[in-house]
N, C-alpha and C. Protein backbone atom coordinates (compact mmCIF):
# COMPACT_ATOMS: atom_id res chain seq x y z
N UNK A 1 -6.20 -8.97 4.64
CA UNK A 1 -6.56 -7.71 4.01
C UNK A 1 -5.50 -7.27 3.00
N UNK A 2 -4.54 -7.54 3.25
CA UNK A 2 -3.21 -7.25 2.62
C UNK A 2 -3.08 -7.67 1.18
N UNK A 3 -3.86 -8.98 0.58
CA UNK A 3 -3.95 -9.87 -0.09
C UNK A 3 -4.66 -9.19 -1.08
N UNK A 4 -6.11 -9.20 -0.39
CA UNK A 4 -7.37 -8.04 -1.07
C UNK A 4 -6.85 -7.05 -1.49
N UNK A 5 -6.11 -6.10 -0.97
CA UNK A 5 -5.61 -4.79 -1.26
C UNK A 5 -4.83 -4.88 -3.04
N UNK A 6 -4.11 -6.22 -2.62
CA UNK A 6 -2.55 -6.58 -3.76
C UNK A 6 -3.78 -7.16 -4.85
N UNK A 7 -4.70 -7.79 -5.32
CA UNK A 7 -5.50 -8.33 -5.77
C UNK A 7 -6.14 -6.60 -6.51
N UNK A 8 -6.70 -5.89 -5.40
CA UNK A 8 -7.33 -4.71 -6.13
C UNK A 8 -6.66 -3.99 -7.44
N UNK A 9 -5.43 -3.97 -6.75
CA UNK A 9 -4.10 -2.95 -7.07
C UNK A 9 -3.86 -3.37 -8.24
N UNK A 10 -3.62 -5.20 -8.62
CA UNK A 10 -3.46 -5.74 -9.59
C UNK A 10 -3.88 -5.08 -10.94
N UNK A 11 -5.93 -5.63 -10.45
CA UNK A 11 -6.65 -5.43 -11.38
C UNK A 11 -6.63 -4.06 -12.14
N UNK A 12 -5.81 -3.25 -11.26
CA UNK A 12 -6.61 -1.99 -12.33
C UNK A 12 -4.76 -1.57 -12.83
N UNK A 13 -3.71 -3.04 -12.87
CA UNK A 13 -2.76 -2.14 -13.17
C UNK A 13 -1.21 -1.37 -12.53
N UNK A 14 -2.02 -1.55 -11.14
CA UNK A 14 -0.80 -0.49 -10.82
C UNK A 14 0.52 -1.03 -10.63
N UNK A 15 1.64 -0.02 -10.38
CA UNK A 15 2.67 0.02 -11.40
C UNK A 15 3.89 -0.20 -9.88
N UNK A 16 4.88 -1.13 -9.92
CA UNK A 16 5.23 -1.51 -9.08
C UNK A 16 4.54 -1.46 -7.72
N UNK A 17 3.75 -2.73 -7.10
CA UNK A 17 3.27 -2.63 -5.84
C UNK A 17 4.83 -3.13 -4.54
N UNK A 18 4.38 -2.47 -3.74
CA UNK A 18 5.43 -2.98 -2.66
C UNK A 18 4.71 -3.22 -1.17
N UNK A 19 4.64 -4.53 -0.89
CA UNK A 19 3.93 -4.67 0.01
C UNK A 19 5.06 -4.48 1.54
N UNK A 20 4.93 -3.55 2.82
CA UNK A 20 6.01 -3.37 3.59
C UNK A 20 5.32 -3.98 4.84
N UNK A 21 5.81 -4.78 5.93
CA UNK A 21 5.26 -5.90 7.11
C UNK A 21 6.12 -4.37 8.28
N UNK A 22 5.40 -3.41 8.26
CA UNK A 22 5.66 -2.28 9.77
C UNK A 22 5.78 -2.45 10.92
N UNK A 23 4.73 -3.99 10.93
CA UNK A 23 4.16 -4.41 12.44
C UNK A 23 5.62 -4.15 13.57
N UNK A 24 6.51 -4.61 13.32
CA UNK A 24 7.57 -4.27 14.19
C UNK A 24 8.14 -2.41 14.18
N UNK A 25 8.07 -1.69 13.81
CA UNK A 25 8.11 -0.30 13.63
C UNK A 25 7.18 0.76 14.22
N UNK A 26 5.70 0.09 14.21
CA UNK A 26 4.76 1.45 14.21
C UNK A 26 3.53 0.31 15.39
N UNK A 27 2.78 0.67 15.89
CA UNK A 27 1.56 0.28 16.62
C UNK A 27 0.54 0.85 15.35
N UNK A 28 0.54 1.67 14.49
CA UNK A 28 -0.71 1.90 13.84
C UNK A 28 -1.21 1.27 12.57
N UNK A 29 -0.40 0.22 12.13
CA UNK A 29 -0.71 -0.65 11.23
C UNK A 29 0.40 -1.98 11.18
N UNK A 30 -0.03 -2.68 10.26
CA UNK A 30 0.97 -4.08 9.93
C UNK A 30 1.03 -3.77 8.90
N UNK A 31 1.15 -3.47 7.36
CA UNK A 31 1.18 -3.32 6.32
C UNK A 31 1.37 -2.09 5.96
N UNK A 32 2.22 -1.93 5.10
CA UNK A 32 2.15 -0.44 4.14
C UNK A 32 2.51 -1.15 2.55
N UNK A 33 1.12 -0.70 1.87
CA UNK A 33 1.29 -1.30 0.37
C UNK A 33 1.58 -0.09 -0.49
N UNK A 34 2.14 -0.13 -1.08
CA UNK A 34 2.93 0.94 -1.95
C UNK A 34 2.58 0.85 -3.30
N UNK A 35 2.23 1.69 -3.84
CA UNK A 35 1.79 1.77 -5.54
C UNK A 35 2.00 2.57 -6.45
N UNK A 36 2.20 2.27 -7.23
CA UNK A 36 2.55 4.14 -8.35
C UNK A 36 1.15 3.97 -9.24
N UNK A 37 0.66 5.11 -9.64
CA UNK A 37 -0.25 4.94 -10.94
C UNK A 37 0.38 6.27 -11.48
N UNK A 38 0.16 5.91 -13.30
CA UNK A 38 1.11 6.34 -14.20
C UNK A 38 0.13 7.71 -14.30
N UNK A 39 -0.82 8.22 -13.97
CA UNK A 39 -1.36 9.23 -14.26
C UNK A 39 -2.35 9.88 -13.14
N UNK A 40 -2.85 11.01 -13.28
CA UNK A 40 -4.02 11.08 -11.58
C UNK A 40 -5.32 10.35 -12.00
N UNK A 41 -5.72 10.14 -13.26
CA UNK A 41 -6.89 9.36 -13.91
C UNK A 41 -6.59 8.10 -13.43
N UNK A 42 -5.49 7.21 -13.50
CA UNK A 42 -4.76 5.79 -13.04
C UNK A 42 -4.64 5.96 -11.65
N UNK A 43 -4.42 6.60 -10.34
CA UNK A 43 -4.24 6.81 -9.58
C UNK A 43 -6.13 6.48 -8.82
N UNK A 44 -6.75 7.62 -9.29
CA UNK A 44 -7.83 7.34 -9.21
C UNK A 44 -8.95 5.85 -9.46
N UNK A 45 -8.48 5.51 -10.48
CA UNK A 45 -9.31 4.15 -10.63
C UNK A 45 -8.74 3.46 -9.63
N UNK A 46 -7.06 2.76 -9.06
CA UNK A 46 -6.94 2.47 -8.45
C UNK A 46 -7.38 2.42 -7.05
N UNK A 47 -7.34 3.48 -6.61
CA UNK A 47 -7.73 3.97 -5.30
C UNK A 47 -9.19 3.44 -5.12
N UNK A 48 -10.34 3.77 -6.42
CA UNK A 48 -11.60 3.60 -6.08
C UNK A 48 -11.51 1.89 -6.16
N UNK A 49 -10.66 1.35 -6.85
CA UNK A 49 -10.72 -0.48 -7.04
C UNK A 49 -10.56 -0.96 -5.91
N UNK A 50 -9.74 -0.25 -4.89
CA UNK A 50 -9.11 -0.82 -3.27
C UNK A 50 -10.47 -0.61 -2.99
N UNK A 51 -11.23 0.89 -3.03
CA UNK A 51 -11.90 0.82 -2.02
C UNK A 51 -13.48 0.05 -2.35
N UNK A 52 -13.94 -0.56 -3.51
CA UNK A 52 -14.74 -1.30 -3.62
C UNK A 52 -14.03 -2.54 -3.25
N UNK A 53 -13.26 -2.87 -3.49
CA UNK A 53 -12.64 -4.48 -2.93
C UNK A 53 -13.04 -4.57 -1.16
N UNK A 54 -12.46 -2.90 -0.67
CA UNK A 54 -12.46 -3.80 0.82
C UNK A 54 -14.37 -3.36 1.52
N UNK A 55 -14.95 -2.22 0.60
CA UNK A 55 -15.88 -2.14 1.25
C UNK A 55 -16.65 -3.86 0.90
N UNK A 56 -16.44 -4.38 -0.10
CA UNK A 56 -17.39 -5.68 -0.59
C UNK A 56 -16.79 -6.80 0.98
N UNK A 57 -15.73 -6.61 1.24
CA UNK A 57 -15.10 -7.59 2.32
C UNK A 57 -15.74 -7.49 3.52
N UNK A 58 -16.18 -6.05 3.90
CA UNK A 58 -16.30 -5.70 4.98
C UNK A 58 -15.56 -4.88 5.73
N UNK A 59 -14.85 -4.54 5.19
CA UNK A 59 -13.09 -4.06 5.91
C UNK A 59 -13.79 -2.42 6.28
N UNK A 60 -13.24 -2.67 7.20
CA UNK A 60 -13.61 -0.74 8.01
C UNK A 60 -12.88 -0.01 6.98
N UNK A 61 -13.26 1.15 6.52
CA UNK A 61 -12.45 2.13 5.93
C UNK A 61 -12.50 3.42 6.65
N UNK A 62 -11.04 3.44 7.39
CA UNK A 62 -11.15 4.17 8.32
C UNK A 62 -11.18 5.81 7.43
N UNK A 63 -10.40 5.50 6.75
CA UNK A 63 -10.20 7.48 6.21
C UNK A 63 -9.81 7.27 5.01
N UNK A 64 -9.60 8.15 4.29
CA UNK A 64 -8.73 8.64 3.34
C UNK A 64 -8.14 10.10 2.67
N UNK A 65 -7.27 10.41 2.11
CA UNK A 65 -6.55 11.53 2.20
C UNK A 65 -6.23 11.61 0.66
N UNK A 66 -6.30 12.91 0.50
CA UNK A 66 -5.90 13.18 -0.92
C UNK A 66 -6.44 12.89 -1.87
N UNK A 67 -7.61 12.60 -2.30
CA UNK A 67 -8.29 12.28 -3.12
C UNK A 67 -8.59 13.11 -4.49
N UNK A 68 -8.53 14.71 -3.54
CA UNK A 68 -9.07 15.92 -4.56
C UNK A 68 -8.26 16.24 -5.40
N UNK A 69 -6.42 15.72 -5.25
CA UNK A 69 -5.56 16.11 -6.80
C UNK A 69 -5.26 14.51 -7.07
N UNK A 70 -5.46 13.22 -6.03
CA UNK A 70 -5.05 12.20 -6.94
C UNK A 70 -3.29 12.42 -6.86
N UNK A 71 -2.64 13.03 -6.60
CA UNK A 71 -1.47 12.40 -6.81
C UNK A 71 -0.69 11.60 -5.56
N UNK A 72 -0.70 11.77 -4.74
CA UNK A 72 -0.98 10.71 -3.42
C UNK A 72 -2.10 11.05 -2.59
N UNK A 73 -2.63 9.57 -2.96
CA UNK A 73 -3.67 9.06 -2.14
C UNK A 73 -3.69 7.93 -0.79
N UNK A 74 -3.84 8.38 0.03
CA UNK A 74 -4.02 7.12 1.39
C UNK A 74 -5.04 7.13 1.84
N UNK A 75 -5.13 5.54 1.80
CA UNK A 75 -6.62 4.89 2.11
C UNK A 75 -6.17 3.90 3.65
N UNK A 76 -6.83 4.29 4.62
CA UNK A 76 -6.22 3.80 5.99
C UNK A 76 -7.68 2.63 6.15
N UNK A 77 -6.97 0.81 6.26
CA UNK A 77 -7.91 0.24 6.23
C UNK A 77 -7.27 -0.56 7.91
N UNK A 78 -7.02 -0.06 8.46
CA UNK A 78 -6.61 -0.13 10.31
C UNK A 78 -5.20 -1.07 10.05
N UNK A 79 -5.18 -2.39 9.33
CA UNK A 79 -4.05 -3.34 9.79
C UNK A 79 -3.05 -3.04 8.57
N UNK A 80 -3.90 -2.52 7.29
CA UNK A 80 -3.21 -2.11 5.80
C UNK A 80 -3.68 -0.56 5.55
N UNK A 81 -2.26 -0.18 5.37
CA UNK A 81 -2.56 1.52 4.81
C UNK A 81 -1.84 1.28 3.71
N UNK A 82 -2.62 2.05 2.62
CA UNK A 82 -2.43 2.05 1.26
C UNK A 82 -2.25 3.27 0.57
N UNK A 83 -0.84 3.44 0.14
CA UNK A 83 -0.41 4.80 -0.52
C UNK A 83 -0.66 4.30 -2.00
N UNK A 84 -1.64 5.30 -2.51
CA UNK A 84 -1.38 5.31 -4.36
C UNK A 84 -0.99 6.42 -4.82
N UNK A 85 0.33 6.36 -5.68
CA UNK A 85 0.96 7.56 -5.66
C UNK A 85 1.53 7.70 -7.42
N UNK A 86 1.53 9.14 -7.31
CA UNK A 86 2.29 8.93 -8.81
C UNK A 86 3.19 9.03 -8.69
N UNK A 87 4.39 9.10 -9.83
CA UNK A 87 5.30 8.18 -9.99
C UNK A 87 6.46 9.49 -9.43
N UNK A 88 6.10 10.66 -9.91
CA UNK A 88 7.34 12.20 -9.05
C UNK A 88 6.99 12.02 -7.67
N UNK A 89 5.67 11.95 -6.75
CA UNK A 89 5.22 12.01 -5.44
C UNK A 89 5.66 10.57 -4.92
N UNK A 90 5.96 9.45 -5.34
CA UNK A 90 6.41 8.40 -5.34
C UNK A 90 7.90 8.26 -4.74
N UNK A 91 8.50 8.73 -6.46
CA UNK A 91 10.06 9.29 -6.08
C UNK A 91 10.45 10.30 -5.05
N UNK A 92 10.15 11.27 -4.80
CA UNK A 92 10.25 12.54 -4.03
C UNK A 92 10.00 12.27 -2.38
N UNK A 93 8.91 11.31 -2.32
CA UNK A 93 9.00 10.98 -0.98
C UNK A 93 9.43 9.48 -0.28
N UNK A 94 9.57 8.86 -1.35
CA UNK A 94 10.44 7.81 -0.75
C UNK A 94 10.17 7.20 0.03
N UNK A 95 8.53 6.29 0.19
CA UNK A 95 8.61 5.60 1.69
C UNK A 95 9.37 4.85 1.46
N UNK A 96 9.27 3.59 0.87
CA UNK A 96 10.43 2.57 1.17
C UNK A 96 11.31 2.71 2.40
N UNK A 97 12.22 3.68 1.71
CA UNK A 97 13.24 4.12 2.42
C UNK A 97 13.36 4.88 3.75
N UNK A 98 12.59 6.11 3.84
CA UNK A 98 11.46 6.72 5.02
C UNK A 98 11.57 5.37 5.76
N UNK A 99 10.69 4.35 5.76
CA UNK A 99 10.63 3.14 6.71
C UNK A 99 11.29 2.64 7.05
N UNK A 100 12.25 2.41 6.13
CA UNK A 100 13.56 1.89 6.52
C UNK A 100 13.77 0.41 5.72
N UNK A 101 13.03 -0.27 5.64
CA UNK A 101 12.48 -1.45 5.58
C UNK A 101 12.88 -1.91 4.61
N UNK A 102 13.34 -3.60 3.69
CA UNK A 102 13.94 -3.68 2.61
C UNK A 102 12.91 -3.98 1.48
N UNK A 103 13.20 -3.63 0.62
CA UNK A 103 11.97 -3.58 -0.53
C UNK A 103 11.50 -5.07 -0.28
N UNK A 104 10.26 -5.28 -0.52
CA UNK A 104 9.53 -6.62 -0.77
C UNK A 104 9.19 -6.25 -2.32
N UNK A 105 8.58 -7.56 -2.71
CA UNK A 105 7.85 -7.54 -3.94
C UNK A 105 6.56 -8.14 -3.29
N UNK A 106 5.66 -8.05 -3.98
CA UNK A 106 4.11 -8.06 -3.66
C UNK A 106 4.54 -10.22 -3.37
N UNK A 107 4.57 -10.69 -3.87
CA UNK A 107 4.86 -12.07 -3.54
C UNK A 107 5.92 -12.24 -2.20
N UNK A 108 7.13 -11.65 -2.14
CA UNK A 108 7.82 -12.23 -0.81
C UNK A 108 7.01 -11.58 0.64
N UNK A 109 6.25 -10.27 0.52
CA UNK A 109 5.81 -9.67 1.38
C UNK A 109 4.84 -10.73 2.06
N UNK A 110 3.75 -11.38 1.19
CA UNK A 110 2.61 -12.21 1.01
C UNK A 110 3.61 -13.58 1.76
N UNK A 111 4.57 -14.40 1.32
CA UNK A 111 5.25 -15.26 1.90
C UNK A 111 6.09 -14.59 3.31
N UNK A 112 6.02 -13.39 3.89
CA UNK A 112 6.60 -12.98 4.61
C UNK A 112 5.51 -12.72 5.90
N UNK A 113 4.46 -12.31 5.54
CA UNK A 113 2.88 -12.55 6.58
C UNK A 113 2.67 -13.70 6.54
N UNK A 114 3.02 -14.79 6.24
CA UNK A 114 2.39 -16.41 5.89
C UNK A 114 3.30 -16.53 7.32
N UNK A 115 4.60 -16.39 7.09
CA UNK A 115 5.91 -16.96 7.67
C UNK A 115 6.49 -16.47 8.71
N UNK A 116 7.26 -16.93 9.39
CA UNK A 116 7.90 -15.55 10.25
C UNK A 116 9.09 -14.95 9.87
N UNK A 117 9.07 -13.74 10.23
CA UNK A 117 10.21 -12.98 9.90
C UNK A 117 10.95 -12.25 10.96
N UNK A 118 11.97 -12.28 11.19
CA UNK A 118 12.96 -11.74 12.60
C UNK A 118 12.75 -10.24 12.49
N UNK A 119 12.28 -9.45 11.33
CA UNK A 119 11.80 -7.94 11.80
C UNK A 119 12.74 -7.21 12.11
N UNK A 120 14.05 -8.10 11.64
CA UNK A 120 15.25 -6.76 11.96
C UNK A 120 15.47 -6.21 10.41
N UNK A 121 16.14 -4.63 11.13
CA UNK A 121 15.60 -3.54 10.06
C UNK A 121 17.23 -3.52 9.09
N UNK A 122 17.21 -3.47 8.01
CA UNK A 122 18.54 -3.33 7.37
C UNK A 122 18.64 -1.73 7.14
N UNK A 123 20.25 -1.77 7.22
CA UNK A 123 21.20 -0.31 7.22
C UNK A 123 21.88 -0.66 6.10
């Protein structure tokens, strides 16, 4: 699902993705994909690109949040939750860091679900 999500995100653009592997942190997902879109119009197409990608898959779409200003949006798809955010709501809240977790890039994250990873958290 994680893949689909980074594939959606692509197509319409968005602006540093960061794919984060939680599974060791949280019971309520394995993934947190991270996105900026440069505007709430960009924010929006994005968001609707995830969510035609995973409804075409099949993927449950459990919820989503924030939709009505577009400047962070989360789309909860059970194993991948997907923040699309602009780029101040981005900065200002800081998951990355919030998680703890060391930045991935959309490729090592993808080689990091392939592979195993020891899941210890860097300070």
């Amino acid at each position: 699902m994680a893949a689909l999500v980074v594939a959606a995100v692509d197509d319409r653009k968005g602006v540093d993705p960061v794919a984060l592997d939680v599974s060791e942190l949280t019971e309520l997902t394995d993934t947190m994909v991270i996105v900026t879109g440069t505007s709430n119009r960009h924010v929006k197409a994005i968001v609707d690109n995830v969510l035609v990608a995973a409804k075409r898959s099949g993927a449950e779409i459990l919820g989503t949040e924030g939709r009505e200003q577009n400047d962070w949006v989360l789309i909860d798809l059970a194993d991948v939750v997907v923040h699309v955010m602009s780029t101040e709501a981005r900065r200002f809240y800081d998951l990355e860091r919030l998680w703890e977790q060391p930045e991935q890039s959309v490729g090592q994250a993808s080689a990091s679900k392939a592979g195993a990873q020891d899941g210890s958290l860097s300070h």
